[in-house]
PDB file of N, CA and C in Angstrom:
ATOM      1  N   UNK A   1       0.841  -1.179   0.000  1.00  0.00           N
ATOM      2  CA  UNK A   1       0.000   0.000   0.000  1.00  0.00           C
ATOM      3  C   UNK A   1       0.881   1.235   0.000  1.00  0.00           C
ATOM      4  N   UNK A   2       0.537   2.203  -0.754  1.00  0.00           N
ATOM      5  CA  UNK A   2       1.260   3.034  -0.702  1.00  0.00           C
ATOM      6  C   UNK A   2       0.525   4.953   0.353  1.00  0.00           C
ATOM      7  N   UNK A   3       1.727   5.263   1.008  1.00  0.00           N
ATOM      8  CA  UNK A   3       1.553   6.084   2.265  1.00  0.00           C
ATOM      9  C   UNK A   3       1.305   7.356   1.788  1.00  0.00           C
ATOM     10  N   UNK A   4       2.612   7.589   1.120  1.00  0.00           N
ATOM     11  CA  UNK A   4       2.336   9.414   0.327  1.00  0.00           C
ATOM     12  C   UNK A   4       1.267   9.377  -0.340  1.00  0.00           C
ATOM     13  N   UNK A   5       0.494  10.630  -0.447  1.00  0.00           N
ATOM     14  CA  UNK A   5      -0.436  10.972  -1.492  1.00  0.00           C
ATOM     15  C   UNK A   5      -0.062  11.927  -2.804  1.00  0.00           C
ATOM     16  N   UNK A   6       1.059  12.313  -2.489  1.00  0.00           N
ATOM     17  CA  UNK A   6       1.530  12.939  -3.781  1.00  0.00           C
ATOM     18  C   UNK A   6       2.880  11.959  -4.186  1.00  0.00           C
ATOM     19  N   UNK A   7       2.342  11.726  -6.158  1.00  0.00           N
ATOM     20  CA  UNK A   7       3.072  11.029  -6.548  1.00  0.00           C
ATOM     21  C   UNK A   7       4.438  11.493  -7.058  1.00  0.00           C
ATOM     22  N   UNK A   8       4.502  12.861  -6.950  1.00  0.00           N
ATOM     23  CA  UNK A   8       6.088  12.662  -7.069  1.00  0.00           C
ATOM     24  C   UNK A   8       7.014  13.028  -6.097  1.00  0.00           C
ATOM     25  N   UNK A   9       6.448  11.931  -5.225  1.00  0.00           N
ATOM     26  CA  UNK A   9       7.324  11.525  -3.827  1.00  0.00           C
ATOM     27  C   UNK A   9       7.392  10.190  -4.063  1.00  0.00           C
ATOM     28  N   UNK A  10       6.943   9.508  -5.011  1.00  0.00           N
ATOM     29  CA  UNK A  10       7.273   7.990  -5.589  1.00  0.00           C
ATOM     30  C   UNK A  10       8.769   8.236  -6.043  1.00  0.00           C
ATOM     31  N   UNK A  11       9.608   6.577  -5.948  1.00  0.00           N
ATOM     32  CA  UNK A  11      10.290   6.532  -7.075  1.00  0.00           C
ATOM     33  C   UNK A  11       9.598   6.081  -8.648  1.00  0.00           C
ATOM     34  N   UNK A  12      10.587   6.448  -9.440  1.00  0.00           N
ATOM     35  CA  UNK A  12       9.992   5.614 -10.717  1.00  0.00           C
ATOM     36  C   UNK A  12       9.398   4.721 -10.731  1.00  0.00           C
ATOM     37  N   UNK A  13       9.462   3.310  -9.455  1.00  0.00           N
ATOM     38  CA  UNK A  13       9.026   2.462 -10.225  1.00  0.00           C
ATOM     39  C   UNK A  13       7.498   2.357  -9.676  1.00  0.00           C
ATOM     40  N   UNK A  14       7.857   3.196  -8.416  1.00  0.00           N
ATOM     41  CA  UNK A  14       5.932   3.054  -7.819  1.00  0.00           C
ATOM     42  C   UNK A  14       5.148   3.959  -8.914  1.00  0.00           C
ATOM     43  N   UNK A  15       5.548   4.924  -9.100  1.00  0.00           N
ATOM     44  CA  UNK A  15       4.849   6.140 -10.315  1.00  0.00           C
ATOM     45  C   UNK A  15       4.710   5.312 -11.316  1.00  0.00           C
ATOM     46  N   UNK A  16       5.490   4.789 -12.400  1.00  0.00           N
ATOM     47  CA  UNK A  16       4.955   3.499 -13.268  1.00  0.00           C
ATOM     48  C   UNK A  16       3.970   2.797 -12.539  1.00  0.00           C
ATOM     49  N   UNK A  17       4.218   1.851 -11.949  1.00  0.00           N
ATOM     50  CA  UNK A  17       2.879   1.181 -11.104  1.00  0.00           C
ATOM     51  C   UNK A  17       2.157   1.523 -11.196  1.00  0.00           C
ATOM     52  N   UNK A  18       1.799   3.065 -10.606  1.00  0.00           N
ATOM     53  CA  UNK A  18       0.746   3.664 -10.590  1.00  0.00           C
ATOM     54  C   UNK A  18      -0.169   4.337 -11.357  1.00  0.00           C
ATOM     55  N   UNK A  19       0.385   4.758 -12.330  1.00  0.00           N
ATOM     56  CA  UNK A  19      -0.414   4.740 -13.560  1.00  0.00           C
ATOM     57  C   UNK A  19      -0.598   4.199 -14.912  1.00  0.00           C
ATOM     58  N   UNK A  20       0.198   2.657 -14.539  1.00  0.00           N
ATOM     59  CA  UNK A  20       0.349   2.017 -15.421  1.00  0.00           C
ATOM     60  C   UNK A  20      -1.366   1.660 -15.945  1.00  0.00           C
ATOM     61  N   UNK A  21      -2.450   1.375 -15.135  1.00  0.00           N
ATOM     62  CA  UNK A  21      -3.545   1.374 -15.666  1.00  0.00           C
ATOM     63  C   UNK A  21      -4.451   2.443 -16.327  1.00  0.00           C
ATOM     64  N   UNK A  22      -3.818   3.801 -16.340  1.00  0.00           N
ATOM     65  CA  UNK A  22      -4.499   4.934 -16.572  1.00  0.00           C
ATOM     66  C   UNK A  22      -4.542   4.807 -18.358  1.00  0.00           C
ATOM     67  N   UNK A  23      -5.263   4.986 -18.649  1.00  0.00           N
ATOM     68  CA  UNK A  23      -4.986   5.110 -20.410  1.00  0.00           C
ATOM     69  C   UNK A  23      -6.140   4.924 -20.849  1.00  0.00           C
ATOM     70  N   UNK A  24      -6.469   6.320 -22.070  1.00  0.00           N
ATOM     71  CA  UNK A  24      -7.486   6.574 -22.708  1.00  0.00           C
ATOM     72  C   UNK A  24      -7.419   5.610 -23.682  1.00  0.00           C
ATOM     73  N   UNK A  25      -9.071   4.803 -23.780  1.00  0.00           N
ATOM     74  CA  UNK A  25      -9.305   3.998 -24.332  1.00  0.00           C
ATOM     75  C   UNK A  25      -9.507   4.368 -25.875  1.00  0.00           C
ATOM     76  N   UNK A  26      -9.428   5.826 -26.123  1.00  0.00           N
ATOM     77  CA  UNK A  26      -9.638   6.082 -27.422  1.00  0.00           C
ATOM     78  C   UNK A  26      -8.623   6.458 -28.388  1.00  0.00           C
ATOM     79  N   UNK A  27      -7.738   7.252 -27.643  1.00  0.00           N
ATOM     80  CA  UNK A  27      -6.207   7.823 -28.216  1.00  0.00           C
ATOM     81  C   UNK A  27      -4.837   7.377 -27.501  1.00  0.00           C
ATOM     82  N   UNK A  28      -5.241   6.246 -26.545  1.00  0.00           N
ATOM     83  CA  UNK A  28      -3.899   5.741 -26.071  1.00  0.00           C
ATOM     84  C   UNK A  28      -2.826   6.538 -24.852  1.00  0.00           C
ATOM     85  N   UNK A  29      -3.620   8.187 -24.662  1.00  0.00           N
ATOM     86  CA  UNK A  29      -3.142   9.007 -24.170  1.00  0.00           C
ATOM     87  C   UNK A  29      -2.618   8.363 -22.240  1.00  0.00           C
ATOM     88  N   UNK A  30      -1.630   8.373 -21.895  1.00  0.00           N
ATOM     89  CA  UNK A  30      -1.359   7.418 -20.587  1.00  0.00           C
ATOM     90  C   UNK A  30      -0.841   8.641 -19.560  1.00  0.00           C
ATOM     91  N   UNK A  31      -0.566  10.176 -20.478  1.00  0.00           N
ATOM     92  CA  UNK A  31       0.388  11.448 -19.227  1.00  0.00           C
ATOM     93  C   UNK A  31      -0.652  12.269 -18.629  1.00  0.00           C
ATOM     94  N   UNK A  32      -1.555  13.063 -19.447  1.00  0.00           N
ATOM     95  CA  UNK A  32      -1.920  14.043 -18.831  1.00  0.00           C
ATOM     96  C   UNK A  32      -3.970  13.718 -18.945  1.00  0.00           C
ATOM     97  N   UNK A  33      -4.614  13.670 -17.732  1.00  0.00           N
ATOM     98  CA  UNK A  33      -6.230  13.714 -17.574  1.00  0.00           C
ATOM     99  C   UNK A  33      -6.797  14.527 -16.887  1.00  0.00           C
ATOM    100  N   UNK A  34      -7.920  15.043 -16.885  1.00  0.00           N
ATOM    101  CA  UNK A  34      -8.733  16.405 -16.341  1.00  0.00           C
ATOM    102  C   UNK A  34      -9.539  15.410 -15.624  1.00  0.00           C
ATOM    103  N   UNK A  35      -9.240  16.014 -13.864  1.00  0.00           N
ATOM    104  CA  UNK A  35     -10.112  15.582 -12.986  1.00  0.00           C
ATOM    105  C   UNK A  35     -11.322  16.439 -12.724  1.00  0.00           C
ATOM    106  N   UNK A  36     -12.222  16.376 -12.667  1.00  0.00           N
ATOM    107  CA  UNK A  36     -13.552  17.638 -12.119  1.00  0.00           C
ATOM    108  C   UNK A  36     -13.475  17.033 -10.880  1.00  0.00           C
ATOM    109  N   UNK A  37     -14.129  17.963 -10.298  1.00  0.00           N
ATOM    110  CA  UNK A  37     -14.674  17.095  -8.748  1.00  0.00           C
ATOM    111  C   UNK A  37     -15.791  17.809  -8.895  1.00  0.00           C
ATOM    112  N   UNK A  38     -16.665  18.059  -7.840  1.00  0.00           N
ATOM    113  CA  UNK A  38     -18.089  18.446  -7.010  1.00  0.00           C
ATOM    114  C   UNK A  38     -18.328  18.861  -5.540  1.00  0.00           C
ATOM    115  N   UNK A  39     -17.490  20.181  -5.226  1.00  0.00           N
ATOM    116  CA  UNK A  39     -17.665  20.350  -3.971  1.00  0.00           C
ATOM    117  C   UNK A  39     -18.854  21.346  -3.772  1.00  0.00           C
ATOM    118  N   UNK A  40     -19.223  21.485  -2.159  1.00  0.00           N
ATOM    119  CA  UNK A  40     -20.520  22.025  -1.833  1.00  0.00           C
ATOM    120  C   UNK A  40     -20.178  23.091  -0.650  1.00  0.00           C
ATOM    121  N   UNK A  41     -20.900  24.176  -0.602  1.00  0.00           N
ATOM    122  CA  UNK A  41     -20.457  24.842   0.548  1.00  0.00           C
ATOM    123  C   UNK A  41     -21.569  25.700   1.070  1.00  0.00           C
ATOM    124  N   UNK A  42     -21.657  25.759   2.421  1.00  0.00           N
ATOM    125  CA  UNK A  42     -23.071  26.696   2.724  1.00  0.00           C
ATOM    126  C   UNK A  42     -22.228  27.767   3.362  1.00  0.00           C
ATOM    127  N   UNK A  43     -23.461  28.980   2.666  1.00  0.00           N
ATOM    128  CA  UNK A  43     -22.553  30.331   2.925  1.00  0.00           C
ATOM    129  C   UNK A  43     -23.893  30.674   3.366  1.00  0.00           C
ATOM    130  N   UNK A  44     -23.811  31.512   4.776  1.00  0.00           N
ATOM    131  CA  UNK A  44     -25.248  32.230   5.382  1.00  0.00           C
ATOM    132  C   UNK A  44     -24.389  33.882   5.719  1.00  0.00           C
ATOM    133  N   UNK A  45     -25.918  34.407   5.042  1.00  0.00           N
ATOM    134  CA  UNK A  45     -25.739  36.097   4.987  1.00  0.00           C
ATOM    135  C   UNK A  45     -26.102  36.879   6.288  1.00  0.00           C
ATOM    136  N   UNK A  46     -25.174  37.488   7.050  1.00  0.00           N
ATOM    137  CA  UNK A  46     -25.524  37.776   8.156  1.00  0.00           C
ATOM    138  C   UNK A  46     -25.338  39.620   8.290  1.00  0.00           C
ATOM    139  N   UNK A  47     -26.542  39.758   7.468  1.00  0.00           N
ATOM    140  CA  UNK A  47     -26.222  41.322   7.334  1.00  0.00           C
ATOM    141  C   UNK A  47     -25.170  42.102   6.454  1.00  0.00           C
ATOM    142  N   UNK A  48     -24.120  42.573   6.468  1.00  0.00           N
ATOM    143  CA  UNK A  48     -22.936  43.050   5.520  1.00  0.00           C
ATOM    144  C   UNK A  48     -22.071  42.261   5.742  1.00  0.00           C
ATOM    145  N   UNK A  49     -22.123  40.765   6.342  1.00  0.00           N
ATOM    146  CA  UNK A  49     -21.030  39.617   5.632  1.00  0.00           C
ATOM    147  C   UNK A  49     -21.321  38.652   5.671  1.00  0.00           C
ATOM    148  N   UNK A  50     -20.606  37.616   4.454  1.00  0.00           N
ATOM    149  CA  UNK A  50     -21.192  36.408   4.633  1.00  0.00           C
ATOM    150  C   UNK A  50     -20.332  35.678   5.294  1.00  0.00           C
ATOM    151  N   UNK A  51     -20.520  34.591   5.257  1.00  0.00           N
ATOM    152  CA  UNK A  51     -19.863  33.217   6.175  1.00  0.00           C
ATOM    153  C   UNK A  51     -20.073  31.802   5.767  1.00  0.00           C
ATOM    154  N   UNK A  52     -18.750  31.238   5.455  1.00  0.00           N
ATOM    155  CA  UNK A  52     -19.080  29.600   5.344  1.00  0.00           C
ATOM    156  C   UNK A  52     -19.104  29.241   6.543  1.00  0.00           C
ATOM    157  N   UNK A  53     -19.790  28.390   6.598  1.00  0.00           N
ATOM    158  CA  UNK A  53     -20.267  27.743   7.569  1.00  0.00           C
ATOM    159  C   UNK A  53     -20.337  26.354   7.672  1.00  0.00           C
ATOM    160  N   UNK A  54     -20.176  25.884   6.335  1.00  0.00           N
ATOM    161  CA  UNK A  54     -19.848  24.274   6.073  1.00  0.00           C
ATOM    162  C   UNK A  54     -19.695  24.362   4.770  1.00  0.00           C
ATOM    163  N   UNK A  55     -18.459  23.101   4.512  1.00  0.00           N
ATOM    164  CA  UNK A  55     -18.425  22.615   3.200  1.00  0.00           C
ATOM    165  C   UNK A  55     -17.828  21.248   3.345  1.00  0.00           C
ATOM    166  N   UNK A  56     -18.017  20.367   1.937  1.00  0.00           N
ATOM    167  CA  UNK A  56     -17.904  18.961   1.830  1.00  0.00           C
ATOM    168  C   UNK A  56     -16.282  19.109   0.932  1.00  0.00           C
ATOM    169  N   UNK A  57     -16.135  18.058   1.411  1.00  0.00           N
ATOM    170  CA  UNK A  57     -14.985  17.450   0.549  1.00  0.00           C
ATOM    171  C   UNK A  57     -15.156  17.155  -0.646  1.00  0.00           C
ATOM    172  N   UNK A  58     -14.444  17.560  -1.682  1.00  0.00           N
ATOM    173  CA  UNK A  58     -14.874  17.671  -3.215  1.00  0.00           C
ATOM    174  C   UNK A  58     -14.613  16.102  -3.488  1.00  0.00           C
ATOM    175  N   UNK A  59     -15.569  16.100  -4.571  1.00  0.00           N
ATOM    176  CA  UNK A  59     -15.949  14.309  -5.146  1.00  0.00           C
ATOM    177  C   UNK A  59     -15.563  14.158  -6.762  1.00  0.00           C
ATOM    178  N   UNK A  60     -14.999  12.967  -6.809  1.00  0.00           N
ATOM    179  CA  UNK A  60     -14.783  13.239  -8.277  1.00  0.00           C
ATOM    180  C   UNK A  60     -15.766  13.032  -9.257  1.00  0.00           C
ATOM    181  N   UNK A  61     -16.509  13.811 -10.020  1.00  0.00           N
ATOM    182  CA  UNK A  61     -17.201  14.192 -10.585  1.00  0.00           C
ATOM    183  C   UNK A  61     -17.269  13.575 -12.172  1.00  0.00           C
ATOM    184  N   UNK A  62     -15.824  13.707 -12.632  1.00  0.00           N
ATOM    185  CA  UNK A  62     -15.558  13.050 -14.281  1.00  0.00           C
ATOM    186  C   UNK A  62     -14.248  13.303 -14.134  1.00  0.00           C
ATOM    187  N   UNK A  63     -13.871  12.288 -15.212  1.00  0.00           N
ATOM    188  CA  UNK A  63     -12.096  12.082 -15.324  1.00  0.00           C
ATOM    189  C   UNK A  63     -12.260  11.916 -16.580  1.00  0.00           C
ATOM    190  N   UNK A  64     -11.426  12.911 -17.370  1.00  0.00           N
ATOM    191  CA  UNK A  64     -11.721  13.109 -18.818  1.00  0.00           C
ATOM    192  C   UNK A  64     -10.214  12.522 -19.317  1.00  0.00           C
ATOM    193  N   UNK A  65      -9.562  12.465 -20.428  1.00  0.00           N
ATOM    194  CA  UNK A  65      -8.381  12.169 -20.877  1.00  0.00           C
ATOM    195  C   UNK A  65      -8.540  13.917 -21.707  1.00  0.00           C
ATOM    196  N   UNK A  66      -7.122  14.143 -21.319  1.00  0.00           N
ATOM    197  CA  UNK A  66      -6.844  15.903 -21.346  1.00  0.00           C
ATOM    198  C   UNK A  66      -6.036  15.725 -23.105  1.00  0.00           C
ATOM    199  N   UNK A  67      -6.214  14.993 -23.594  1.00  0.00           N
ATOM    200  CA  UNK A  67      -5.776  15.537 -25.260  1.00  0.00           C
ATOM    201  C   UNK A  67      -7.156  15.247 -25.810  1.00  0.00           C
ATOM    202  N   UNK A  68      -7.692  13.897 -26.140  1.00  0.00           N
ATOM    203  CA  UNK A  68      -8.827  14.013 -26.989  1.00  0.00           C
ATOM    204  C   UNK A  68     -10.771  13.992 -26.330  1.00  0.00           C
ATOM    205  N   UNK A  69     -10.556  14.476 -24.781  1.00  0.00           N
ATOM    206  CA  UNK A  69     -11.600  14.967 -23.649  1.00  0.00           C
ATOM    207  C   UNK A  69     -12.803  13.332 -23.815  1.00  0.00           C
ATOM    208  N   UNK A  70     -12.017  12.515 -23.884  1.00  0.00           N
ATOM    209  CA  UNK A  70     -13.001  10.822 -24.040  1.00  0.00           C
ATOM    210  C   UNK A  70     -13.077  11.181 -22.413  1.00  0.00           C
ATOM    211  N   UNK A  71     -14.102   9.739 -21.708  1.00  0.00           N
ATOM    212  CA  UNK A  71     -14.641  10.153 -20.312  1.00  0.00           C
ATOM    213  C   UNK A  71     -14.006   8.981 -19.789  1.00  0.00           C
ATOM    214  N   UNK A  72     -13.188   8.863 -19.112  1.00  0.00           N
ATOM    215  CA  UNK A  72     -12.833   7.589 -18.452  1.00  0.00           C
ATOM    216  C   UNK A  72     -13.204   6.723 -17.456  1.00  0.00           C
ATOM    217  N   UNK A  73     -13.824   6.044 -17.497  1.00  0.00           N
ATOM    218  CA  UNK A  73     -14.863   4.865 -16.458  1.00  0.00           C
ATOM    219  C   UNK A  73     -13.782   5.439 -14.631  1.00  0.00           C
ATOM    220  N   UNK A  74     -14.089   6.117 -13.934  1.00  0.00           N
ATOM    221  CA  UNK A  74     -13.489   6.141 -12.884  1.00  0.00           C
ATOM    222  C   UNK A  74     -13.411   5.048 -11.936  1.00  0.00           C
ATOM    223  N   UNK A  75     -15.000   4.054 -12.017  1.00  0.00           N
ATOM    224  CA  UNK A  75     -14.773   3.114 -11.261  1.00  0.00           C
ATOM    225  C   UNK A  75     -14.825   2.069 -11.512  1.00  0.00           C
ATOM    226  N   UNK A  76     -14.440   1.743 -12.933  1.00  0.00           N
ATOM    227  CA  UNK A  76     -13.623   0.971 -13.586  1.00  0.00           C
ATOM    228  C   UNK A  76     -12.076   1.100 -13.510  1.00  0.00           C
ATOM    229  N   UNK A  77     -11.438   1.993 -12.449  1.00  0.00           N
ATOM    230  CA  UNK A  77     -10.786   1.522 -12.640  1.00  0.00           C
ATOM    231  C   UNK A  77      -9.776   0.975 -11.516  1.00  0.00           C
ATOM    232  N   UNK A  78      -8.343   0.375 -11.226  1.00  0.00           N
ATOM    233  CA  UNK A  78      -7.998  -0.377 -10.037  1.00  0.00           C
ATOM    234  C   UNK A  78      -8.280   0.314  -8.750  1.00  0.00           C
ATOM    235  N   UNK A  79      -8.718  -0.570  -7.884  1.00  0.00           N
ATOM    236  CA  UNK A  79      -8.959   0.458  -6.474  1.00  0.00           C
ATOM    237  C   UNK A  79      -7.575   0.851  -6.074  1.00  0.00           C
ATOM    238  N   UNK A  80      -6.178   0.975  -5.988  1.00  0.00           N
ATOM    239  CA  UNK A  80      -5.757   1.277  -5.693  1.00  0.00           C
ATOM    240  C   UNK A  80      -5.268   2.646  -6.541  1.00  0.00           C
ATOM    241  N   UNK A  81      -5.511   2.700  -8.212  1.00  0.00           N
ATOM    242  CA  UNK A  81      -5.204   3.464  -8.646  1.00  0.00           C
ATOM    243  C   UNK A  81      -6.231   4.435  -8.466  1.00  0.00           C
ATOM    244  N   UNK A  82      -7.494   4.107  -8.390  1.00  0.00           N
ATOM    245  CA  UNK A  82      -8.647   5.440  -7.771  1.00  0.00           C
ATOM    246  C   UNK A  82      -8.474   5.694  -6.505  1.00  0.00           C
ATOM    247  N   UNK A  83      -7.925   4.945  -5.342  1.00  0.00           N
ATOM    248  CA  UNK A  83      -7.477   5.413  -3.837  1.00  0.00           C
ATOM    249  C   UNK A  83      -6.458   6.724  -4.117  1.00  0.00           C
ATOM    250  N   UNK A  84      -5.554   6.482  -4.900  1.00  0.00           N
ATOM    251  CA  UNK A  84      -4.358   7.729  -5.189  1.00  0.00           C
ATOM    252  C   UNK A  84      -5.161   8.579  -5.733  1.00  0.00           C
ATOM    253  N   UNK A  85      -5.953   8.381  -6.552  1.00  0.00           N
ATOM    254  CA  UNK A  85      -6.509   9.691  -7.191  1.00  0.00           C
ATOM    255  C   UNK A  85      -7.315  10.300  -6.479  1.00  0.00           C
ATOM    256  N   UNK A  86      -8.057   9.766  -5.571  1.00  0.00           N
ATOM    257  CA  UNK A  86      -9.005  10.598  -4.587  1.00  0.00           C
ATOM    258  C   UNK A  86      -8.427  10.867  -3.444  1.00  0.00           C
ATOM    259  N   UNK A  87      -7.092  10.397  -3.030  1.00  0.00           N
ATOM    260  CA  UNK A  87      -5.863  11.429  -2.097  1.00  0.00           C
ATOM    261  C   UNK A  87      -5.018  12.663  -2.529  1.00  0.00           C
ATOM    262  N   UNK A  88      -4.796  12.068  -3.848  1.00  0.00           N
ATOM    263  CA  UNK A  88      -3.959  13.360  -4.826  1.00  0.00           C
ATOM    264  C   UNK A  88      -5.125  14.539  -4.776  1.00  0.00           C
ATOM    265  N   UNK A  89      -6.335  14.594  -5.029  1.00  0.00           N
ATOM    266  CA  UNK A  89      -7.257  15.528  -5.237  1.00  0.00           C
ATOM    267  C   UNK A  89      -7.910  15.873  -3.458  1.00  0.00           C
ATOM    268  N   UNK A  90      -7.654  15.411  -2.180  1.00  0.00           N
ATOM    269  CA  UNK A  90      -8.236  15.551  -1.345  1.00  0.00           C
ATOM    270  C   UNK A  90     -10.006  15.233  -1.637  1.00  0.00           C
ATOM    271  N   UNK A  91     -10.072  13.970  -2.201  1.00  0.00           N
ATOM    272  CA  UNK A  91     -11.708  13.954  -2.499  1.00  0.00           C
ATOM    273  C   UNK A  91     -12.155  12.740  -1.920  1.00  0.00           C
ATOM    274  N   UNK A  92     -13.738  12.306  -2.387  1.00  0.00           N
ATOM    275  CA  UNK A  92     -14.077  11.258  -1.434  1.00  0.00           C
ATOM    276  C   UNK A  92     -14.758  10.235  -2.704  1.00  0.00           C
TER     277      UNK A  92
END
């Protein structure tokens, strides 16, 4: 299992590992993908200011492949490679 959440505190060979399953099924693309997430936040107006007052931990929303924008099955894919991705992003 791996401890860090940011991967380039891997060596090479865990970073291979780790995104060795990533790859757009349409253009082969394996470097660069657009994460969205979905975070929420309540803001209450208390006269001349506002205030958060709560917010959620952002969720991943869509995982696109960042050259030809195909949608990549997120939970299709290895749990360990979606565990890193929802630590790398602080999401749930």
């Amino acid at each position: 299992m791996l401890a860090a959440s940011d991967p380039s505190t891997f060596d090479r060979d865990e970073r291979s590992h780790l995104f060795m399953g990533l790859t757009c099924p349409n253009c082969g693309n394996e470097r660069s993908f657009l994460a969205k997430t979905l975070q929420t936040h309540v803001v209450q107006s208390g006269g001349e200011e506002l205030e958060l007052t709560e917010q959620s931990r952002p969720a991943v929303f869509e995982l696109l492949c960042d050259e030809c924008e195909t949608e990549i099955d997120f939970g299709a894919l290895e749990s360990d490679l979606r565990r890193e991705m929802i630590l790398l992003l602080g999401a749930h």
